[in-house]
Structure formats: structure tokens, C-alpha cells
Protein backbone atom coordinates (compact mmCIF):
# COMPACT_ATOMS: atom_id res chain seq x y z
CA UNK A 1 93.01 119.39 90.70
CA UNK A 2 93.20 121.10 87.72
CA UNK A 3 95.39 123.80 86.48
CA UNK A 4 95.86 126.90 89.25
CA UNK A 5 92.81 126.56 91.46
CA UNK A 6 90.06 125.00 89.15
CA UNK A 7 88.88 121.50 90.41
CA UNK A 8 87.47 119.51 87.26
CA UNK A 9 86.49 116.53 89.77
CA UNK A 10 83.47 117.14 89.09
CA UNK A 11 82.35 113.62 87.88
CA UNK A 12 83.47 110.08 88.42
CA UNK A 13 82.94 108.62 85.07
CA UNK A 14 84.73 111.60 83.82
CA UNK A 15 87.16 110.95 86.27
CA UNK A 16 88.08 107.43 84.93
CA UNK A 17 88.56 109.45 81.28
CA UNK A 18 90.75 112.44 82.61
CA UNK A 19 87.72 114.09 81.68
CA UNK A 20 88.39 113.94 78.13
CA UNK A 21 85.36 115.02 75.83
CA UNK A 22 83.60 115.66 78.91
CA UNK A 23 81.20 118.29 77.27
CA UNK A 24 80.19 115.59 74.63
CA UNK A 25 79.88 112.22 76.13
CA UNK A 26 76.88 112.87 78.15
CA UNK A 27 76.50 109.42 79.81
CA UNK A 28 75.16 110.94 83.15
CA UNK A 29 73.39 113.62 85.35
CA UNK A 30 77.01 115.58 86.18
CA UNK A 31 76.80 116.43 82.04
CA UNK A 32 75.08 119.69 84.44
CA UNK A 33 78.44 120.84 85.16
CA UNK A 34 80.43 120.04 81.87
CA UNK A 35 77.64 120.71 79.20
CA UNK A 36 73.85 121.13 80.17
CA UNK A 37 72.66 120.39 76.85
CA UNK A 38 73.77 116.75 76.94
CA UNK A 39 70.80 116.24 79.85
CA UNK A 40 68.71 115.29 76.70
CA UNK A 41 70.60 112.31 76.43
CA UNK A 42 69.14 110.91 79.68
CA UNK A 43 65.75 109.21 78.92
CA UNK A 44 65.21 108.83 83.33
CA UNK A 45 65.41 110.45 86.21
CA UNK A 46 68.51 110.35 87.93
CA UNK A 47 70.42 110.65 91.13
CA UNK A 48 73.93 110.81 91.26
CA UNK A 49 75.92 110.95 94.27
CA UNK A 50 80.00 111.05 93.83
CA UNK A 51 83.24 111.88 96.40
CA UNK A 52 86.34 112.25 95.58
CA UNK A 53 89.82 112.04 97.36
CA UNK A 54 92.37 114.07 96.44
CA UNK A 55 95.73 113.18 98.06
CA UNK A 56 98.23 116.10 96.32
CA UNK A 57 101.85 116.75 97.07
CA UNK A 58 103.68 119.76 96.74
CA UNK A 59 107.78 119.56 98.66
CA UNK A 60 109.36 122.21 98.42
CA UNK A 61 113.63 122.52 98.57
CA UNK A 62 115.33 125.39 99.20
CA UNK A 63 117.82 126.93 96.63
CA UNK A 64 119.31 130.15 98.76
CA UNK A 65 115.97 131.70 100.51
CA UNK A 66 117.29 134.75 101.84
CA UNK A 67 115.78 137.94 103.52
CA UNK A 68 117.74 140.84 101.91
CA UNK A 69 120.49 138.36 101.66
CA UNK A 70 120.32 137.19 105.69
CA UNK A 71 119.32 133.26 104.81
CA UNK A 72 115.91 132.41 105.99
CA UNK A 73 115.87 130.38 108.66
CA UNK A 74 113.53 127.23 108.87
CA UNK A 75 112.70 123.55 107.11
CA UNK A 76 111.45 122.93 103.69
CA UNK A 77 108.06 122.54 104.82
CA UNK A 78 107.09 118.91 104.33
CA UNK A 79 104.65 117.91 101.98
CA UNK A 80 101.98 121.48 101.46
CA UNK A 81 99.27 119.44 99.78
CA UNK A 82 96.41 118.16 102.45
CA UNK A 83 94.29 115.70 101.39
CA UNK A 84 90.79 117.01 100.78
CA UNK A 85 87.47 115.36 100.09
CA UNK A 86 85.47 116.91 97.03
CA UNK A 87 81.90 115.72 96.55
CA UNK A 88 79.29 116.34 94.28
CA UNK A 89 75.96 115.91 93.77
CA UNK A 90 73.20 115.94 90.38
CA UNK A 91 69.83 115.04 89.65
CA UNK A 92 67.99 114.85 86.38
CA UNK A 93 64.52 114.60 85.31
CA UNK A 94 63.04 114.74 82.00
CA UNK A 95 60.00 116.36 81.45
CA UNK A 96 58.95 115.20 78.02
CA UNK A 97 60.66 113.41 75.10
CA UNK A 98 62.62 117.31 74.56
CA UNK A 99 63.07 118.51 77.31
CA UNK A 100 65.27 117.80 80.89
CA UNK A 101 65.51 119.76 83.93
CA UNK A 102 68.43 118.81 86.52
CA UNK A 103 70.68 120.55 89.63
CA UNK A 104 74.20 120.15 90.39
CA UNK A 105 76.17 120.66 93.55
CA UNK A 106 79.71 120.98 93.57
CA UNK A 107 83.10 122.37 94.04
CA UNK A 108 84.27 123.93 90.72
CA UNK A 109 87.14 126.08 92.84
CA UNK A 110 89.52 125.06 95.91
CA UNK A 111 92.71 124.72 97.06
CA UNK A 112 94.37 124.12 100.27
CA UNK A 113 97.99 124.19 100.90
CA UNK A 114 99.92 124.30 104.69
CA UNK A 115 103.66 124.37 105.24
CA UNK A 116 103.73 124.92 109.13
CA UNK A 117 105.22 127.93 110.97
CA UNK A 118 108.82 127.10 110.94
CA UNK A 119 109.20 126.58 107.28
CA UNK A 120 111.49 129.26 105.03
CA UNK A 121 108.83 130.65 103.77
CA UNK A 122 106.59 131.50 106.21
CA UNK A 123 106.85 135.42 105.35
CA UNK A 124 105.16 134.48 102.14
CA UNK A 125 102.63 131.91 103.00
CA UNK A 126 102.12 129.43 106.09
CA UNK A 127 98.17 128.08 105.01
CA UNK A 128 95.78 128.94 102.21
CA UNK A 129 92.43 127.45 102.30
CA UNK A 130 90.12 128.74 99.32
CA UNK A 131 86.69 126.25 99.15
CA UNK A 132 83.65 127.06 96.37
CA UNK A 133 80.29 125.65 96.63
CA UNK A 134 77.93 126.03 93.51
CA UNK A 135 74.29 125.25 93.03
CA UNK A 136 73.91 124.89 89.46
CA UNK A 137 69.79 124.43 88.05
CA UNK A 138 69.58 123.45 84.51
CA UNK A 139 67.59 122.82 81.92
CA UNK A 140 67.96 121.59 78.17
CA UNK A 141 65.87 121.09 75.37
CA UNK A 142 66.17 119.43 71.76
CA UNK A 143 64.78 122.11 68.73
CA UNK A 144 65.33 119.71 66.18
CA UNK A 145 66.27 116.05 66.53
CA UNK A 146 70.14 116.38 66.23
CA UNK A 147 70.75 119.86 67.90
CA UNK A 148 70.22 120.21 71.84
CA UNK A 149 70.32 123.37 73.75
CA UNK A 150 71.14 123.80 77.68
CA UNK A 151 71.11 126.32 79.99
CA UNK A 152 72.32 126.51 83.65
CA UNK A 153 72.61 129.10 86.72
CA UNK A 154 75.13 129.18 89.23
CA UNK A 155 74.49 130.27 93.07
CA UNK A 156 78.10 130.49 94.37
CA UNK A 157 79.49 130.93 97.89
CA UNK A 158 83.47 131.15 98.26
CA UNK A 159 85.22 130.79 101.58
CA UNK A 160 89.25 132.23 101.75
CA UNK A 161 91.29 131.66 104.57
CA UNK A 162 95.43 133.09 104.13
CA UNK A 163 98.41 132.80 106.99
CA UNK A 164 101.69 133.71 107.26
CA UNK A 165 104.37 134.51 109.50
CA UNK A 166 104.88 138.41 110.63
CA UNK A 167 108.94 139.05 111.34
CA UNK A 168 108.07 140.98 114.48
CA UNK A 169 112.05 139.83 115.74
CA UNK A 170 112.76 143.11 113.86
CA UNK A 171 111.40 145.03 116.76
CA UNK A 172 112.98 143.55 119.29
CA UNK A 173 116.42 143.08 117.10
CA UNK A 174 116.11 140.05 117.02
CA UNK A 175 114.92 138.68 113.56
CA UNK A 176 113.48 135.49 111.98
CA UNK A 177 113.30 135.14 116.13
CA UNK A 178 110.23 136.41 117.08
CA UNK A 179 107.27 135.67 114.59
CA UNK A 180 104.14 136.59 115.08
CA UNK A 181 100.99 135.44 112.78
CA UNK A 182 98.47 137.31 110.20
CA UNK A 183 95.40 135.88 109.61
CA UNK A 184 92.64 136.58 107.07
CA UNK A 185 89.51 134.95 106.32
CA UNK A 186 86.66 136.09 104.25
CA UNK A 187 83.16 135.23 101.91
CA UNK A 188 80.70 135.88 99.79
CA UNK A 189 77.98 134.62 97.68
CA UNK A 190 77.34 135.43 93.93
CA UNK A 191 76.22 133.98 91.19
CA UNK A 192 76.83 133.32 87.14
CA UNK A 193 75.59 130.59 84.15
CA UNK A 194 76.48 128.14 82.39
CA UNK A 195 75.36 126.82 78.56
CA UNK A 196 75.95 124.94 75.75
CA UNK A 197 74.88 122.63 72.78
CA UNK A 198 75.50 119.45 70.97
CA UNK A 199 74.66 118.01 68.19
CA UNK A 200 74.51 114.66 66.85
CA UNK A 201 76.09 114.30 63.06
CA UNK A 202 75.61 111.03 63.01
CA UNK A 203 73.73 108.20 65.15
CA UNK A 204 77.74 107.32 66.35
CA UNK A 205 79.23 111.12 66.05
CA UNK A 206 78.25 113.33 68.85
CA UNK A 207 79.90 116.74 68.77
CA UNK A 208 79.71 119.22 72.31
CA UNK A 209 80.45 123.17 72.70
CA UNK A 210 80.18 124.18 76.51
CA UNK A 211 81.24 127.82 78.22
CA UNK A 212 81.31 128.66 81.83
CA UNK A 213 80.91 131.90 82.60
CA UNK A 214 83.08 133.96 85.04
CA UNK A 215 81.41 135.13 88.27
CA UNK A 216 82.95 137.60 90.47
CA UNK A 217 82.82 137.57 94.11
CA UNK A 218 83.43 140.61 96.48
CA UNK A 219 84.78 138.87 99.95
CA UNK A 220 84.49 140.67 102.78
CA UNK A 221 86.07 139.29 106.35
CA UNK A 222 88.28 140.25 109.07
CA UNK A 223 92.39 140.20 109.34
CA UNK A 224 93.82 139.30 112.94
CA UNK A 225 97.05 139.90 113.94
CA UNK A 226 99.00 137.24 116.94
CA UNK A 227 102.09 139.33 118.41
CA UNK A 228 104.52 138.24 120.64
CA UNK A 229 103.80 139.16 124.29
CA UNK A 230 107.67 141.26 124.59
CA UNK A 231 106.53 143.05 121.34
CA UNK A 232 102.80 143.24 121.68
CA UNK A 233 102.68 147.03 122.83
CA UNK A 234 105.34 148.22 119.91
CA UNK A 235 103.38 146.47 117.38
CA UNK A 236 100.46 147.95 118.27
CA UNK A 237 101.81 151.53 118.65
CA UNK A 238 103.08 150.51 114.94
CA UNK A 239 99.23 150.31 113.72
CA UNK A 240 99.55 146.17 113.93
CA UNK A 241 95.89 145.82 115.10
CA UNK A 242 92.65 143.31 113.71
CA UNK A 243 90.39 145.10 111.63
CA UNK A 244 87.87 144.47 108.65
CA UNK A 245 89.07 143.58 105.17
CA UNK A 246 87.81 143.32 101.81
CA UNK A 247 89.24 142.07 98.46
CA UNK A 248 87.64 141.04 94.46
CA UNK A 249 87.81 138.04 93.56
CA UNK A 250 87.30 136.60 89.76
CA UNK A 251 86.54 133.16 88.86
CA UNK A 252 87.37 133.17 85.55
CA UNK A 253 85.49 131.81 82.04
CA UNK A 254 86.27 128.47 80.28
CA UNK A 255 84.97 126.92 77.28
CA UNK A 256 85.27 123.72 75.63
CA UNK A 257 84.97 121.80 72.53
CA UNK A 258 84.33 117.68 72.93
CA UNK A 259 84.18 114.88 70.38
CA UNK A 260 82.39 112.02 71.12
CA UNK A 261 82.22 108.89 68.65
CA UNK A 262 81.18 105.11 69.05
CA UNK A 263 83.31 102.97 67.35
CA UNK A 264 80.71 100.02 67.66
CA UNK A 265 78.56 98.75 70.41
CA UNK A 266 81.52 97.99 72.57
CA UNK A 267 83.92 100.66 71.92
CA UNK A 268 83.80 104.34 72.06
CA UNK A 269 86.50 107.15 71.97
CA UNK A 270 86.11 111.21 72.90
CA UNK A 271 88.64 113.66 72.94
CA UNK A 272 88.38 118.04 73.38
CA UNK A 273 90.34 120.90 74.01
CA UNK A 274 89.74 123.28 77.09
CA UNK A 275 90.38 127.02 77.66
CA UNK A 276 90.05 129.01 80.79
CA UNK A 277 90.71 132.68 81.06
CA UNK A 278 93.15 132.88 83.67
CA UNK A 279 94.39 136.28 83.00
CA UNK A 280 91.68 137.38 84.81
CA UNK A 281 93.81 136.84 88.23
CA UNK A 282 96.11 139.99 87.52
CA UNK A 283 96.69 140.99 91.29
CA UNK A 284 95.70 139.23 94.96
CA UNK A 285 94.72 142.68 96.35
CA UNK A 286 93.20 143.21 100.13
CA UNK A 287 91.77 146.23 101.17
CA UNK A 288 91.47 147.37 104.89
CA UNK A 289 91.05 150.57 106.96
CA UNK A 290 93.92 148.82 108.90
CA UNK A 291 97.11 150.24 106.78
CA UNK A 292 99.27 147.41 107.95
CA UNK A 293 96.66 144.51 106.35
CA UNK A 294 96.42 146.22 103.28
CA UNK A 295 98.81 144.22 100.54
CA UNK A 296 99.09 143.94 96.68
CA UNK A 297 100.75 140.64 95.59
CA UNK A 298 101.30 140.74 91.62
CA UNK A 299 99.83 137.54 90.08
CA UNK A 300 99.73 138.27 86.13
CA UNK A 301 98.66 134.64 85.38
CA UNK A 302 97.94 133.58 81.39
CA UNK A 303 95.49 131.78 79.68
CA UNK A 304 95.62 128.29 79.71
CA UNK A 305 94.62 124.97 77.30
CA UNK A 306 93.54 121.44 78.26
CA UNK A 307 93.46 118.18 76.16
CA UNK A 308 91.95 115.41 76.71
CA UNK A 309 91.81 111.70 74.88
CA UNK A 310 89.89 108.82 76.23
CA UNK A 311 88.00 105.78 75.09
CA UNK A 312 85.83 103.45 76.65
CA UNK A 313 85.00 99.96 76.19
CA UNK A 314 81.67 98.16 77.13
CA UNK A 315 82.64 94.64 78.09
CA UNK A 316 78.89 93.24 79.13
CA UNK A 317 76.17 93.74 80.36
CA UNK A 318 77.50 94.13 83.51
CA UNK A 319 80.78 95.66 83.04
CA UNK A 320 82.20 98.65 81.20
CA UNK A 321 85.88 100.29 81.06
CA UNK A 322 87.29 103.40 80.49
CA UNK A 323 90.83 105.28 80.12
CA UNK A 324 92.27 108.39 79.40
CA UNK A 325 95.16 110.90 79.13
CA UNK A 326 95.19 114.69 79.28
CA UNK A 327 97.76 117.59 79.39
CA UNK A 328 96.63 120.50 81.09
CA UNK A 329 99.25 123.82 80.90
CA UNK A 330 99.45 126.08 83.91
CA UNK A 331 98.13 129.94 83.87
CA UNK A 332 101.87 130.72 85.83
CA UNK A 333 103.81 132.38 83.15
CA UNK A 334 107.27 132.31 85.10
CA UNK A 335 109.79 131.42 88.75
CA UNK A 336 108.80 135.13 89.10
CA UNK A 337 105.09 134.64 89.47
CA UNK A 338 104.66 131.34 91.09
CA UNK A 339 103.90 131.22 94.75
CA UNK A 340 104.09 129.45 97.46
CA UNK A 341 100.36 129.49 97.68
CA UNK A 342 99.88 127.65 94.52
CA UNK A 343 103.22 126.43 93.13
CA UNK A 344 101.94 125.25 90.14
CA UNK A 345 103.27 123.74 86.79
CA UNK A 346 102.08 121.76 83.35
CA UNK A 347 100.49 118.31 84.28
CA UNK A 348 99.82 115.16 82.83
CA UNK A 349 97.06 113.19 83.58
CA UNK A 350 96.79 109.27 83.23
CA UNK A 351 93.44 107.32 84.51
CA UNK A 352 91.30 104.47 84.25
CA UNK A 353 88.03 103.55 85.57
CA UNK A 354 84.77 101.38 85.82
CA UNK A 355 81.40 100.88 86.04
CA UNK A 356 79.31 97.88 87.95
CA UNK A 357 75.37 97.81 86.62
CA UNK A 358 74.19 96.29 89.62
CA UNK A 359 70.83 96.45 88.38
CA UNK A 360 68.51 97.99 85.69
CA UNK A 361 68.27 100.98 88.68
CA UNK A 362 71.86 100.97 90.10
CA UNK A 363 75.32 101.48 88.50
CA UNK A 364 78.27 101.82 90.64
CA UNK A 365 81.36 104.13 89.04
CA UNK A 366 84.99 103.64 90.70
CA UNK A 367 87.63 105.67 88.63
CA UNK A 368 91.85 106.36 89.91
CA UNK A 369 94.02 109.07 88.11
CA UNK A 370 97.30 110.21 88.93
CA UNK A 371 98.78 113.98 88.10
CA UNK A 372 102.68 114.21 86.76
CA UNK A 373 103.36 117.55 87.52
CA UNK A 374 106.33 118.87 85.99
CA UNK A 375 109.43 119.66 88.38
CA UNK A 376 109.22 124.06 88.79
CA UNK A 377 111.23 126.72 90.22
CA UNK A 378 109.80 129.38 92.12
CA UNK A 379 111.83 132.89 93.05
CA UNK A 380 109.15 134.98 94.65
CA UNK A 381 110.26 138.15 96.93
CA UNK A 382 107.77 139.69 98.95
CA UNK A 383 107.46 143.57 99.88
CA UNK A 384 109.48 143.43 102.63
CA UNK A 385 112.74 141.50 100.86
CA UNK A 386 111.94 138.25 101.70
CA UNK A 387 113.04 135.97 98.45
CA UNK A 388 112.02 132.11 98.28
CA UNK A 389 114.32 130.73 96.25
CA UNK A 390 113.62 127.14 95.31
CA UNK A 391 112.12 124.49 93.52
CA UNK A 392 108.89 122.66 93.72
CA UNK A 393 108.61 118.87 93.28
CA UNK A 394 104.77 118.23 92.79
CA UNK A 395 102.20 115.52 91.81
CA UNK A 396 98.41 114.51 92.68
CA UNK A 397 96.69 111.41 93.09
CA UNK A 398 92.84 110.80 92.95
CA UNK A 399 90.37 108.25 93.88
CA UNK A 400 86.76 108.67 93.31
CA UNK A 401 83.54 106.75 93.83
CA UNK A 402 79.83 107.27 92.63
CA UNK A 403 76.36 105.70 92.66
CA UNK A 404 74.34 106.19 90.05
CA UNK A 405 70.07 105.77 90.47
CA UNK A 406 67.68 105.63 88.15
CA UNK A 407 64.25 106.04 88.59
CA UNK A 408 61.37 105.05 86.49
């Protein structure tokens, strides 16, 4: 993952570089996703076809969880991260010696987190499922023989699914005894671009500019309340009844800024620097007819920077190796504004990878990276005085895989 909800897995070279100078190096069709202008790099049509497994962990330990100062009841959760399978997909076909056309398929959002429904903070959150796919066309073209151009679309669909635990022991006087369940779920498709440029100082000195743009999505679902059979008729002469919802999402912007040089015809180094505007996500708001599903949870997230460093070595003709490090800061300003839904914190990335030319048609990519997420507190209290008072012990590991085929 990358910082808050943003998956940059969107390549498995990149992958095996921490992504560094991602929107420069331009060594494949997923260049779609990171920088469209690099397509003019590729001199054959190409199919790429990558997964990747992401195994996070997210454990959770409790520091004096209370509800208005009764101690919550319940286990620490387990591990919250579930592994999840991200694949992607690109092709790329030039159309003369300036110009390349190409689509990508991805995943450029998602998250999935699940504590169980006996965990202390099941008020808060018990599972959140967000999953983003995006069709991305693109096409590039070369004005002049160092500058490139690229443009891209983005079709987007978004799928949100949110649980938690409702305290309906406090009708029957009996609470943190008698929980019921809220559900929500909800989608929508729209849509948003992608460009960028690079341009090639010297035959070895490649330099890339790519922005994302935001796209905003307006879900629309259903929320469905589970109540206790001894409490089911009192909760529902309390308005606790399923009903249609709708909330705004925004996806937010990012740019980027890559270097990309080749030392000599075995070694090659790329670094950039990444911004996303997170402060976009001010609120999580959902809107109903239903009064009782209507919530505000503040969110008040901040801008965030990645860097990335990498280099890459060609051993043969067979062979080549790459490695890289990044530091990516989190848009969660403070304990305050972290939740259990996303309890995340600064991360370092380390990872190496590798590439197999089969033949002059086939290249096989294999690429690891592991996440060091900094140690983070969280104090988050809820409408109804429910505080989670703890700290989060987090980290991610990733494995990807990719065929590359070219075709003359």
C-alpha cells in the first residue's frame, strides 16, 4: 500500500524499485499509470500482465478503551490487515516512430481492514472494504526529439463496504451485552485524466513530470441494520430501520517529479519526489432519509510527500537487477484523527527485484518489498463516547509477479 488508501502497486518492475522515479524510467507498458508520456519509449507492442500480493498487518493493543469511562469490553482484534490480491493489466502499441497508444487496468485505490465483532472497538469499526477499478486509455506523442507528451483518461468504478457494532445492550440495560450490526455498502462510476511529459537532456539523462488528477465519485447504496431479537421492536420504534444512503467521495490529485540516469550500459539509477493532495478527505459524511444512518466522522487529513531512490543493474543478456528505498509520510496529522479504519503512519520501503528475458518476446519480472511502518497511537472517540485508546503496531509485505510480451 501506499500512504492512507492509495495503492502504488501498480507495476512489478516498479515494484522491485519502491517505485522510485517511476514517472521517468519508462521501461514498460504500466509507464500508462505513472507517466503516459514515457509510452514513446516503447519501440513494440506490448502486453503486460502483473499480480500482486499484499500480506499487511495492522495489531492493535489497547491503552484504556473506555465508553464514557465504562472500559470496553472485548480482544485486541488480531491482526486487521487481510491479504488481498491487486492485479493489473497494460498494453501498448505504437503507431508510428512518434506516436503510442496503450490502456491500463488497475487498482489505484483500496483498502480492506477486519477486526471481528468482539474486538474493543467494534463501536468504531468492525470491516472496511473500499476496492477501485480504473480503465485508463492513453496516448503519447514526441513534438520534438527530446520532449514527449502523454495523455490518459480514467473510467473509474469504486465499491465501499463499512461495519460496526451497534450497543443496542443500552436498551435492554444491559450494555456492551447486546450488539447488534450496521452495515453499509455503496458505488459508483466516474471518471478523470491523467498526463505528463519527459524529456531527454541527454542520451543517459531522462527527466519525468506526471499529475493525476482527482476524480470524485458520488456513492449511492443501502445501510442495513441486524438487531437483537429481545430488542428488535424498541429499536425499530427508535427509527433503527434499513434504508438508502448516499455519501461524496474524493480521490484526490498527485503529481510527481522522476530522475532517470544511466550510469553506463550496466548500471542505472532514478530517484523522485511524490505529492498527493490528501486534504481533500476533510469529513467521511453519509447521508440517508434514515436519521439513525446518517453520521459525520471528522477526517481532516494533510498533504503528503513520497521519495523514492533506486538503481538498477543489467547483469546479461539474460539477467537484470534492481533495488530501491522510499519514505512515504502519512496524510494523518494526529492520535486524534487516526482510525481504526485506516490506522496509518510514515513508512519505509525497502525492495529488490528481477527480470528473466526468456526470449527476444518474453521477459519475466519477480520483485519483494517490505513496509516499516512506524509504531502510532490512535485516541479516536466516536459520537456516542466511545474512546479507542491505543496503539497500532503495523507493517506490509509484498510479492509481485509479471509477464511481459512483445509483439513484432
Amino acid at each position: 500500500m501506499a500512504a492512507g488508501y492509495a495503492l502504488i502497486e501498480q507495476s512489478i518492475t516498479g515494484l522491485g524499485r519502491a517505485f522510485s522515479g517511476s514517472a521517468a524510467v519508462a521501461d514498460d507498458a504500466s509507464t500508462i499509470f505513472f507517466n503516459p508520456a514515457g509510452l514513446t519509449n516503447l519501440t513494440r507492442k506490448e502486453m503486460n500482465m502483473g499480480l500482486n500480493l499484499i500480506a499487511p498487518r495492522a495489531e492493535f493493543s489497547d491503552r484504556g478503551s473506555n465508553a464514557n469511562g465504562i472500559p470496553l469490553t472485548g480482544g485486541d482484534g488480531s491482526n486487521a490487515g487481510e491479504m488481498a490480491a491487486v492485479p493489473n493489466f497494460y498494453y501498448a502499441q505504437p503507431l508510428n516512430e512518434k506516436t503510442v497508444v496503450g490502456i491500463g487496468v488497475g487498482a489505484p485505490y483500496g483498502l480492506v481492514t477486519d477486526y471481528g465483532d468482539s474486538w474493543q472497538g467494534r463501536y468504531h469499526a468492525i470491516r472496511s472494504d473500499l476496492l477501485t477499478v480504473n480503465i485508463n486509455p492513453s496516448i503519447a506523442f514526441k513534438p520534438t526529439e527530446k520532449l514527449s507528451l502523454g495523455f490518459g483518461v480514467n473510467l473509474q468504478y469504486i465499491d465501499l463496504e463499512l461495519t460496526q457494532a451497534a450497543n443496542f445492550g443500552v436498551l435492554s440495560g444491559t450494555p456492551q451485552q447486546n450488539d447488534g450490526r450496521v452495515r453499509l455498502t455503496a458505488d459508483d462510476w466516474s471518471w478523470g485524466y491523467n498526463l505528463g511529459m519527459t524529456y531527454q537532456f541527454t542520451e543517459t539523462t531522462r527527466m519525468g513530470l506526471s499529475y493525476r488528477s482527482k476524480i470524485t465519485h458520488d456513492l449511492t447504496g443501502e445501510g442495513e441494520f441486524r438487531t437483537p431479537p429481545n430488542v428488535s421492536a424498541s429499536a425499530t420504534a427508535l427509527g433503527f430501520r434499513d434504508g438508502d444512503i448516499n455519501g461524496r467521495v474524493t480521490l484526490p490529485e498527485s503529481a510527481s517529479i522522476a530522475l532517470h540516469h544511466q550510469l553506463n550500459p550496466k548500471w542505472a539509477v532514478m530517484a523522485d519526489a511524490s505529492w498527493t493532495r490528501w486534504n481533500r478527505f476533510e469529513e467521511l459524511r453519509i447521508n440517508s432519509d434514515v436519521q439513525r444512518l446518517n453520521s459525520v466522522k471528522e477526517e481532516d487529513w494533510e498533504n503528503s510527500m513520497r521519495y523514492g531512490l533506486g538503481l538498477e543493474y543489467r547483469a546479461n543478456d539474460r539477467w537484470s537487477w534492481r533495488a530501491g528505498i522510499a519514505y512515504d509520510e502519512t496524510p494523518i496529522p494526529n492520535a486524534q484523527r487516526r482510525t481504526p479504519r485506516i490506522p496509518d503512519s510514515d513508512r519505509t520501503w525497502l525492495a529488490f527485484g528481477a527480470s528473466y528475458y526468456y526470449s527476444d518476446n518474453i521477459i519475466l519480472d519477480a520483485a519483494y518489498s517490505h513496509i516499516f511502518m512506524k509504531d502510532t497511537n490512535i485516541d479516536d472517540t466516536d459520537a456516542n463516547g466511545n474512546q479507542l485508546l491505543g496503539r497500532y503496531k503495523n507493517s506490509v509485505d509484498i510479492v509481485g509477479v509479471q509477464l511481459r510480451w512483445f509483439f513484432d
